[in-house]
N, C-alpha and C. Protein backbone atom coordinates (compact mmCIF):
# COMPACT_ATOMS: atom_id res chain seq x y z
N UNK A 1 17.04 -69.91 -15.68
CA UNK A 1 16.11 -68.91 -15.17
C UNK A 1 14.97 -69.61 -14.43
N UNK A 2 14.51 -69.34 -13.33
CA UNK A 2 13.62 -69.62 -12.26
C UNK A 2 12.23 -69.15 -13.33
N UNK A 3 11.47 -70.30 -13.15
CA UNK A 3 10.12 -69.66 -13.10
C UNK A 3 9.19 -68.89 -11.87
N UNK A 4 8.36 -67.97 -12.63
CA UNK A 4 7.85 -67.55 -11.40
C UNK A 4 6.63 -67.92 -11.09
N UNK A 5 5.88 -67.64 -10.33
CA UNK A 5 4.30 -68.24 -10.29
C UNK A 5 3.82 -66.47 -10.61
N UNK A 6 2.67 -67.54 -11.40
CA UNK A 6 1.72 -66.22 -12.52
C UNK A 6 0.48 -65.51 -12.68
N UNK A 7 -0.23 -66.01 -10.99
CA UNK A 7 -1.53 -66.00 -10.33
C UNK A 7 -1.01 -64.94 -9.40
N UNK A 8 -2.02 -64.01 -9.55
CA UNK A 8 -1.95 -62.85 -8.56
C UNK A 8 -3.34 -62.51 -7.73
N UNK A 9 -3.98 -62.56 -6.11
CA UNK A 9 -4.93 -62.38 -6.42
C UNK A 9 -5.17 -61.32 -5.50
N UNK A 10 -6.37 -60.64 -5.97
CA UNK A 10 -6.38 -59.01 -5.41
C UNK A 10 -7.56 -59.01 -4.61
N UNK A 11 -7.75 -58.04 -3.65
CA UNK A 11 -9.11 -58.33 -2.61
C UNK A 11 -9.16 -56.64 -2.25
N UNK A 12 -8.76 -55.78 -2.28
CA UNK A 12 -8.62 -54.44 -2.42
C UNK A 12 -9.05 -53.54 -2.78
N UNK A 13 -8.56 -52.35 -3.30
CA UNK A 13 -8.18 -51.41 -4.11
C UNK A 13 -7.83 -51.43 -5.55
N UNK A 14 -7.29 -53.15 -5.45
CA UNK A 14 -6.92 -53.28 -7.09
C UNK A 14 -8.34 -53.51 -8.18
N UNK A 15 -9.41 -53.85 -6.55
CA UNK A 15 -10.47 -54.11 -7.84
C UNK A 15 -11.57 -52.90 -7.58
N UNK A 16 -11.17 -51.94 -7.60
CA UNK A 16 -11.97 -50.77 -7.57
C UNK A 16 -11.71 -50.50 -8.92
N UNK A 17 -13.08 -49.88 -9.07
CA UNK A 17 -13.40 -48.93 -10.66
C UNK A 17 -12.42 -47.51 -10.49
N UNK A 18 -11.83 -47.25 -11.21
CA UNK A 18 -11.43 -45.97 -11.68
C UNK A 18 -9.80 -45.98 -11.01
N UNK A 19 -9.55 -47.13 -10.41
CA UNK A 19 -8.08 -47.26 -9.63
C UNK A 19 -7.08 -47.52 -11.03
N UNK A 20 -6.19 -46.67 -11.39
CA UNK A 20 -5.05 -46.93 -12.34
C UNK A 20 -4.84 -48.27 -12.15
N UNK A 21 -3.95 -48.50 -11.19
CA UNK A 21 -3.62 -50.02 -10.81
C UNK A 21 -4.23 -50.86 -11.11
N UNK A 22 -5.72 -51.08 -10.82
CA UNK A 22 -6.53 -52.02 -11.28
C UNK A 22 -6.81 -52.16 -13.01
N UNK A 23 -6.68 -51.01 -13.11
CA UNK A 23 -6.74 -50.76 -14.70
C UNK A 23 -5.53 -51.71 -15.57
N UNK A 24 -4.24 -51.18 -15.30
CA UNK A 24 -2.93 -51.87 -15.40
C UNK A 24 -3.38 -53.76 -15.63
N UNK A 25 -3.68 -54.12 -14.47
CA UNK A 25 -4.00 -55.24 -14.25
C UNK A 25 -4.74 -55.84 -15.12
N UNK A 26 -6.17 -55.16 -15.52
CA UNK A 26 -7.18 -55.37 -16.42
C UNK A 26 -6.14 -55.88 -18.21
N UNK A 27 -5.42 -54.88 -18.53
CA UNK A 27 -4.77 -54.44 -19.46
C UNK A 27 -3.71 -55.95 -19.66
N UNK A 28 -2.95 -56.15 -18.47
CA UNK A 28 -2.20 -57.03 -18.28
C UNK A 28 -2.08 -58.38 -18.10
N UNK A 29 -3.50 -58.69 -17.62
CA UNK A 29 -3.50 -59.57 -17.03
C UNK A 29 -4.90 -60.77 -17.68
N UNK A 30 -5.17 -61.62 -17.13
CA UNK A 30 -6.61 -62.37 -17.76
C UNK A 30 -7.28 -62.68 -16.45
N UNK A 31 -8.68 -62.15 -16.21
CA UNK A 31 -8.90 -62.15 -14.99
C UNK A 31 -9.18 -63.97 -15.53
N UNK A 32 -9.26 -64.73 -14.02
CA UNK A 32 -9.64 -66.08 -14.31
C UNK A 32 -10.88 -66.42 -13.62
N UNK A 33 -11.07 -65.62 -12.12
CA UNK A 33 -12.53 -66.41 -11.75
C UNK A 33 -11.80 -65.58 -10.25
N UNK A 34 -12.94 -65.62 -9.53
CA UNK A 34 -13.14 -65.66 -8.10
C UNK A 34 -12.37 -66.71 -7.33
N UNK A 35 -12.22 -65.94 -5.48
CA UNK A 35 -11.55 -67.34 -5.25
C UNK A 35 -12.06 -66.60 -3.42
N UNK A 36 -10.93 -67.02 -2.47
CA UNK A 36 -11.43 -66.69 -1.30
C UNK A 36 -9.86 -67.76 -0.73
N UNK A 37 -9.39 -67.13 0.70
CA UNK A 37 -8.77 -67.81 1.15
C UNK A 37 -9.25 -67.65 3.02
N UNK A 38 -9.06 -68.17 3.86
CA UNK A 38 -9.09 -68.41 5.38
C UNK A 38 -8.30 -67.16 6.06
N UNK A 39 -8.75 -66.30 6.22
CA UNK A 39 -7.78 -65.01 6.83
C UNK A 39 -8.93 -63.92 7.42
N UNK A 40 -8.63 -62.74 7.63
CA UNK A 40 -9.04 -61.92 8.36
C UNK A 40 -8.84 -60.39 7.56
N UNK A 41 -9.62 -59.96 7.24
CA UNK A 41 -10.08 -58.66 6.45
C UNK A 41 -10.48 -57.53 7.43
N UNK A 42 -9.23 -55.94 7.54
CA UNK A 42 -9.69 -55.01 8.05
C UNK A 42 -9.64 -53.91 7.23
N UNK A 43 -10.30 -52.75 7.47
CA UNK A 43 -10.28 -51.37 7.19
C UNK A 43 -9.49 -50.85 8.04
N UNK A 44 -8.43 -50.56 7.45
CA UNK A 44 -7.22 -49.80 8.07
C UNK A 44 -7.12 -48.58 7.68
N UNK A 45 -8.08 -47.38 6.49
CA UNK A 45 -8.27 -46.69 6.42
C UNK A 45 -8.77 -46.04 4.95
N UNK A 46 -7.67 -45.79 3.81
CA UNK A 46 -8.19 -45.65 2.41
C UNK A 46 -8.05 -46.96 1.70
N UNK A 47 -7.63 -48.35 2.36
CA UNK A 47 -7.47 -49.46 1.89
C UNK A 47 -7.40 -50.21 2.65
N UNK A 48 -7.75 -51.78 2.13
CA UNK A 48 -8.00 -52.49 3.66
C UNK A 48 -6.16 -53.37 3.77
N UNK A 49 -6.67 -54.01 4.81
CA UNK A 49 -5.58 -55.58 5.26
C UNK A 49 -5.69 -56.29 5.17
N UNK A 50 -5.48 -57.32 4.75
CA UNK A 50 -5.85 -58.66 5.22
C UNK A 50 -4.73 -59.72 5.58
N UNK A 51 -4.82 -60.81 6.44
CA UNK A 51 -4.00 -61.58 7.11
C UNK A 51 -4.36 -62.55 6.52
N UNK A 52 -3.58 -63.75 6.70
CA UNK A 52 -3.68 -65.06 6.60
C UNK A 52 -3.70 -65.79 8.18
N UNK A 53 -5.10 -66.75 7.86
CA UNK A 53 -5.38 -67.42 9.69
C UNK A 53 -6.29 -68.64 9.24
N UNK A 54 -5.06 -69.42 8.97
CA UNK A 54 -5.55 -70.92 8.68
C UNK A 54 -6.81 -71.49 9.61
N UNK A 55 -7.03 -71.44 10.67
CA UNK A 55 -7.64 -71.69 11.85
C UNK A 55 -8.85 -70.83 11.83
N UNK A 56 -9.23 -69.93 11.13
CA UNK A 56 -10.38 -68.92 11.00
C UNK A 56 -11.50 -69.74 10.07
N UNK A 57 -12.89 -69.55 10.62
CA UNK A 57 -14.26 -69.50 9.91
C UNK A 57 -13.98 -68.58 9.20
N UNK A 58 -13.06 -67.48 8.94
CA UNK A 58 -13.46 -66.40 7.70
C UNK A 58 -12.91 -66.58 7.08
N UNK A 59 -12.90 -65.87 5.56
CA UNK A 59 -12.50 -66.12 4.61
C UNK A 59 -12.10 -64.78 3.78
N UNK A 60 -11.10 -64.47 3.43
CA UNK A 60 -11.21 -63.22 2.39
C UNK A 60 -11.54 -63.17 0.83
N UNK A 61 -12.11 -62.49 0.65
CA UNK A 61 -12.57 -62.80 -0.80
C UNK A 61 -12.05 -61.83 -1.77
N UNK A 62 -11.63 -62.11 -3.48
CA UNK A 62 -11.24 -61.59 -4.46
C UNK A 62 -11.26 -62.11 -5.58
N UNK A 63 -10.25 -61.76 -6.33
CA UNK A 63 -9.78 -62.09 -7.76
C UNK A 63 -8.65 -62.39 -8.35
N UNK A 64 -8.95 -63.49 -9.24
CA UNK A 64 -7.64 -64.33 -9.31
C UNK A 64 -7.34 -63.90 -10.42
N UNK A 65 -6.14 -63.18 -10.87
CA UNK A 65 -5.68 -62.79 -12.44
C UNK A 65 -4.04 -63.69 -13.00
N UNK A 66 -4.46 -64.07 -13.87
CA UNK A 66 -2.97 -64.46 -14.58
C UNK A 66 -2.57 -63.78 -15.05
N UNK A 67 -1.65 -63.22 -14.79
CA UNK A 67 -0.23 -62.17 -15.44
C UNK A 67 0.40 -62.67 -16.65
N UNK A 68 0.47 -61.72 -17.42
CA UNK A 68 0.82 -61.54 -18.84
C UNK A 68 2.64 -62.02 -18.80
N UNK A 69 3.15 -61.27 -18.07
CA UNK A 69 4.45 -61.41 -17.58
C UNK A 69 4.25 -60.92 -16.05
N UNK A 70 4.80 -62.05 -15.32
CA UNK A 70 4.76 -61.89 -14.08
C UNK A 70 5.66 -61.22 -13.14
N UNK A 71 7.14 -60.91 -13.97
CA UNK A 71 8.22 -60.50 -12.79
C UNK A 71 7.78 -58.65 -13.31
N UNK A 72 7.56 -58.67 -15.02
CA UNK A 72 6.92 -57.03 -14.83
C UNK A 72 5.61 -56.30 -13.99
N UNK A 73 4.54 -56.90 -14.16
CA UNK A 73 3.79 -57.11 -13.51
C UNK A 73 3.69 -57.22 -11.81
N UNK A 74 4.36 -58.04 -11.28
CA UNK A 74 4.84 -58.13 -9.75
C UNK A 74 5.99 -56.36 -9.06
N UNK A 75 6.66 -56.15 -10.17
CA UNK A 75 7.21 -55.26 -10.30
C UNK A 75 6.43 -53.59 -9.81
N UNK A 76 5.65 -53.80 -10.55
CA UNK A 76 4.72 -52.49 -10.89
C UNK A 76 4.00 -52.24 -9.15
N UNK A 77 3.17 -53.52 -9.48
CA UNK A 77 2.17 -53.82 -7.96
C UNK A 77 3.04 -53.73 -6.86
N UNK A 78 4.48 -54.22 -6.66
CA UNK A 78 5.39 -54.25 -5.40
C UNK A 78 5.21 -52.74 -5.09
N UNK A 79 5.36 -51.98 -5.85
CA UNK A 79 5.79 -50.42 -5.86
C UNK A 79 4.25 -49.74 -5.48
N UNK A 80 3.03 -50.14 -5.95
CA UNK A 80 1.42 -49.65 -5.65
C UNK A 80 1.18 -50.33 -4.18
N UNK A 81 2.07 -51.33 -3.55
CA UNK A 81 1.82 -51.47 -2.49
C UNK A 81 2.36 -51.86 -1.09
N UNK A 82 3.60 -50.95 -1.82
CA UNK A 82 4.74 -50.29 -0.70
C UNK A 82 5.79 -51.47 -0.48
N UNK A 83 5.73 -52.35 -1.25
CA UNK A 83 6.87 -53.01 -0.69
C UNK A 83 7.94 -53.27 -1.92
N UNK A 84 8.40 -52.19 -2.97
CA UNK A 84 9.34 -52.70 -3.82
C UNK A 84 10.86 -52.20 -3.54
N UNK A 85 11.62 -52.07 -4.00
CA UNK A 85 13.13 -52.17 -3.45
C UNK A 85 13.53 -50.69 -3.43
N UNK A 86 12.77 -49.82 -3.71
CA UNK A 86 13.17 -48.50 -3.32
C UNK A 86 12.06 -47.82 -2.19
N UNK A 87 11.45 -48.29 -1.80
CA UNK A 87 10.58 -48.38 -0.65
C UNK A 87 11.39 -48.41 1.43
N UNK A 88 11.33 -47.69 1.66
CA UNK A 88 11.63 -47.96 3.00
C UNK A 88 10.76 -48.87 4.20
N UNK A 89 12.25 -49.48 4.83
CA UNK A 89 11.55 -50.64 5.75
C UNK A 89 11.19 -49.83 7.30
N UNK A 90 10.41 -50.57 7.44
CA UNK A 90 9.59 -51.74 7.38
C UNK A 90 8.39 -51.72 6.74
N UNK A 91 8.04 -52.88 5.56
CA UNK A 91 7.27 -52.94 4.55
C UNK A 91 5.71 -52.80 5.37
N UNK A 92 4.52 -52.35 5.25
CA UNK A 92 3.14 -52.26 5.78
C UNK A 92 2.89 -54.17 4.98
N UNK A 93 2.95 -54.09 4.02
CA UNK A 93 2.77 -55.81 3.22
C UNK A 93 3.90 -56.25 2.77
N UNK A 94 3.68 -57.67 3.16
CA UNK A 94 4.77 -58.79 2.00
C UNK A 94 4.09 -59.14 0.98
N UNK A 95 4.77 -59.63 -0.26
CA UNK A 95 4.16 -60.59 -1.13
C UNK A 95 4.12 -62.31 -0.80
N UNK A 96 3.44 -62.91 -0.29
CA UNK A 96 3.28 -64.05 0.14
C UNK A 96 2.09 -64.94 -0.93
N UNK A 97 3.28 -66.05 -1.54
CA UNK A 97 1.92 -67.10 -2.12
C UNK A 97 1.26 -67.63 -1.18
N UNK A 98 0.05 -67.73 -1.81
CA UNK A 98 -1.23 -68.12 -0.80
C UNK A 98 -1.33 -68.81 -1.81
N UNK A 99 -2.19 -70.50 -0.88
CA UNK A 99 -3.32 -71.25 -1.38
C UNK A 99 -4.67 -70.55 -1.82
N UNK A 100 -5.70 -70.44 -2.45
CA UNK A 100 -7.04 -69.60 -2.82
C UNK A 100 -7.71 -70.67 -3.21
N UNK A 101 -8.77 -70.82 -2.56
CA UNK A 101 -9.98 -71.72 -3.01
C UNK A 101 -10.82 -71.16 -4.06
N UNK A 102 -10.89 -71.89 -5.05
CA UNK A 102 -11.57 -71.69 -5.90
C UNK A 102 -12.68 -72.68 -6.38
N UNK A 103 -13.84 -72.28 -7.09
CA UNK A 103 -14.87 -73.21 -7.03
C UNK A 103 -14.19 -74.63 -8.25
N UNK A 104 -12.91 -74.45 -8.62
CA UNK A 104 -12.25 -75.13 -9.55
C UNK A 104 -11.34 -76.01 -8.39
N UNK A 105 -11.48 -75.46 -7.27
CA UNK A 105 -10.03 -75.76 -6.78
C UNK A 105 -8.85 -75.30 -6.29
N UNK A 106 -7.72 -75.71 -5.93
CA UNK A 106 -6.65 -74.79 -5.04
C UNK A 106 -6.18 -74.10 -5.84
N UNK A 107 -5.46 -72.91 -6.21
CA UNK A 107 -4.50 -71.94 -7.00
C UNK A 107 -3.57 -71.54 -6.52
N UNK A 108 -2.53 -71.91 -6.24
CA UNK A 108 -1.31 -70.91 -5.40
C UNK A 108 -1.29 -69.67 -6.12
N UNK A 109 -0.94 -68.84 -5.33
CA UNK A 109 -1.61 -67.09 -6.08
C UNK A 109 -0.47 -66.22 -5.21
N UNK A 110 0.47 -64.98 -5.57
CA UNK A 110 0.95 -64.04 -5.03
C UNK A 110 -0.44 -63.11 -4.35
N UNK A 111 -0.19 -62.96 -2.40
CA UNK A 111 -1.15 -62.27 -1.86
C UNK A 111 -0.46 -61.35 -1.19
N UNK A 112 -0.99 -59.71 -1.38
CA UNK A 112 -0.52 -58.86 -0.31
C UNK A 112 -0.64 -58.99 0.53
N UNK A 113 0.11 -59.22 1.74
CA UNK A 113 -0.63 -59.78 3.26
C UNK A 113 0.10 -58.83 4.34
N UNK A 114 -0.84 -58.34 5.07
CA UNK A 114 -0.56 -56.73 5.86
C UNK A 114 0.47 -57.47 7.04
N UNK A 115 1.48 -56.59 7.52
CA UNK A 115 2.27 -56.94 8.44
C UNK A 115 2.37 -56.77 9.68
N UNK A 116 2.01 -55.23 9.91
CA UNK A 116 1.77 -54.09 10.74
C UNK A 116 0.64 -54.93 12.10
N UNK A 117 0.37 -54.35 13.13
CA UNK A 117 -0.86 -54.26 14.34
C UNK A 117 -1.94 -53.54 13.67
N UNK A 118 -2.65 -54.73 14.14
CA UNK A 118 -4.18 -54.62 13.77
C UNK A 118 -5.23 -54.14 14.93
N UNK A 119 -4.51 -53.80 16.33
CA UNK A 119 -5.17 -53.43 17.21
C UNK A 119 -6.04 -51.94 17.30
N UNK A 120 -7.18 -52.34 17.26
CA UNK A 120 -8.35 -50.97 17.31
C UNK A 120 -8.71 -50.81 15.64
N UNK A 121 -8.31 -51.45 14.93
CA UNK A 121 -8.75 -52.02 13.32
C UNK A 121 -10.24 -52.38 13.34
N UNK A 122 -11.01 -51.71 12.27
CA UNK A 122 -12.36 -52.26 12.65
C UNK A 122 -11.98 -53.60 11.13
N UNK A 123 -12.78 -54.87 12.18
CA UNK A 123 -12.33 -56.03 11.11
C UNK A 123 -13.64 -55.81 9.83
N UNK A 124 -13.36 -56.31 8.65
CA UNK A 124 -14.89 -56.37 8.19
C UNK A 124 -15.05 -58.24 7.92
N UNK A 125 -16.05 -58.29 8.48
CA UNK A 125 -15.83 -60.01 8.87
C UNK A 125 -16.78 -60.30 7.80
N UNK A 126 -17.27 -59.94 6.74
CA UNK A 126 -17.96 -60.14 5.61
C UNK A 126 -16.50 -60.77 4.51
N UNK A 127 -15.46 -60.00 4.95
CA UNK A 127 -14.22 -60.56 3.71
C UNK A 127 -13.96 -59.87 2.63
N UNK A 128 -15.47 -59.16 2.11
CA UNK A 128 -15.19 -58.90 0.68
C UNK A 128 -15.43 -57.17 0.92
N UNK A 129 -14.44 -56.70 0.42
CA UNK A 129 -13.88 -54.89 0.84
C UNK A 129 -14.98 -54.35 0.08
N UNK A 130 -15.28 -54.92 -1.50
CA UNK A 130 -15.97 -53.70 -2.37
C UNK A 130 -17.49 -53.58 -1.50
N UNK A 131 -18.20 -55.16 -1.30
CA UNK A 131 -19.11 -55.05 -0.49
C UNK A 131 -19.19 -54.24 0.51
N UNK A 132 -17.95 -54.04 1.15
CA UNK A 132 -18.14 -53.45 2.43
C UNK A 132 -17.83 -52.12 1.88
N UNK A 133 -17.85 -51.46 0.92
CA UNK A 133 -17.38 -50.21 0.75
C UNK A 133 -18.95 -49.89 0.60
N UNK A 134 -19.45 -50.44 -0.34
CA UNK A 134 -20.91 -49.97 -0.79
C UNK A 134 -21.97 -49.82 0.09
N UNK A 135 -21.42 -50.46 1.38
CA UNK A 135 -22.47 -50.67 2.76
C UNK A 135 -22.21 -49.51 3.46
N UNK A 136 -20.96 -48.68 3.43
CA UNK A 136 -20.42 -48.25 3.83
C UNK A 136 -21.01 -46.55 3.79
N UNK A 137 -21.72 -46.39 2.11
CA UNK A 137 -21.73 -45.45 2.12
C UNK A 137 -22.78 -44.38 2.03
């Protein structure tokens, strides 16, 4: 049996108050610390995007959780964010490990990473969604 990697990290919706999902996670998971990776953060509408762009001054920012069990866990979240096996293609996100900087250091981490055109997307070049929700409102 393959191991899986057991770092998941969320920049979203997953870390909103009152989101089931995030709840799940809470329940499931051990949050470990903050982290941030080199990519590009938009508001695409009731939830954001974010890309990976090695070459970028920005950074997206979140939370790094270790999963209790990771293939149940990965399971659940594939399905909260459209890409699990009863889902129709073409997926809006992949699950892609990402590097995440952390003030500890590198973490390879499972990241939702948006697939879709980002054209006429307002970016939020701050990185961090909850911030930008609260500015927002």
């Amino acid at each position: 049996m393959t191991a899986i990697n057991r770092y998941l990290f969320v920049y979203g919706t997953l870390l909103a108050q009152g989101n089931p999902y995030a709840a799940y996670l809470q329940q499931h998971c051990r949050l470990v610390g903050e982290g941030k990776f080199r990519g590009r953060l938009y508001d695409i509408g009731e939830y954001p995007a974010a890309i990976n762009d090695i070459n970028s001054n920005l950074f997206v920012y979140g939370s790094i959780y270790l999963m209790d069990d990771a293939v149940e866990i990965l399971s659940v979240i594939d399905e909260y964010e459209g890409v699990g096996p009863s889902e129709p293609e073409p997926h809006e996100y992949t699950r892609s490990l990402t590097n995440i900087e952390t003030e500890n250091g590198i973490v390879a981490c499972w990241v939702y990473i948006y697939k879709w055109p980002l054209e006429g997307k307002f970016q939020i070049t701050k990185g961090d969604y909850l911030q930008y929700l609260k500015q927002k409102q």
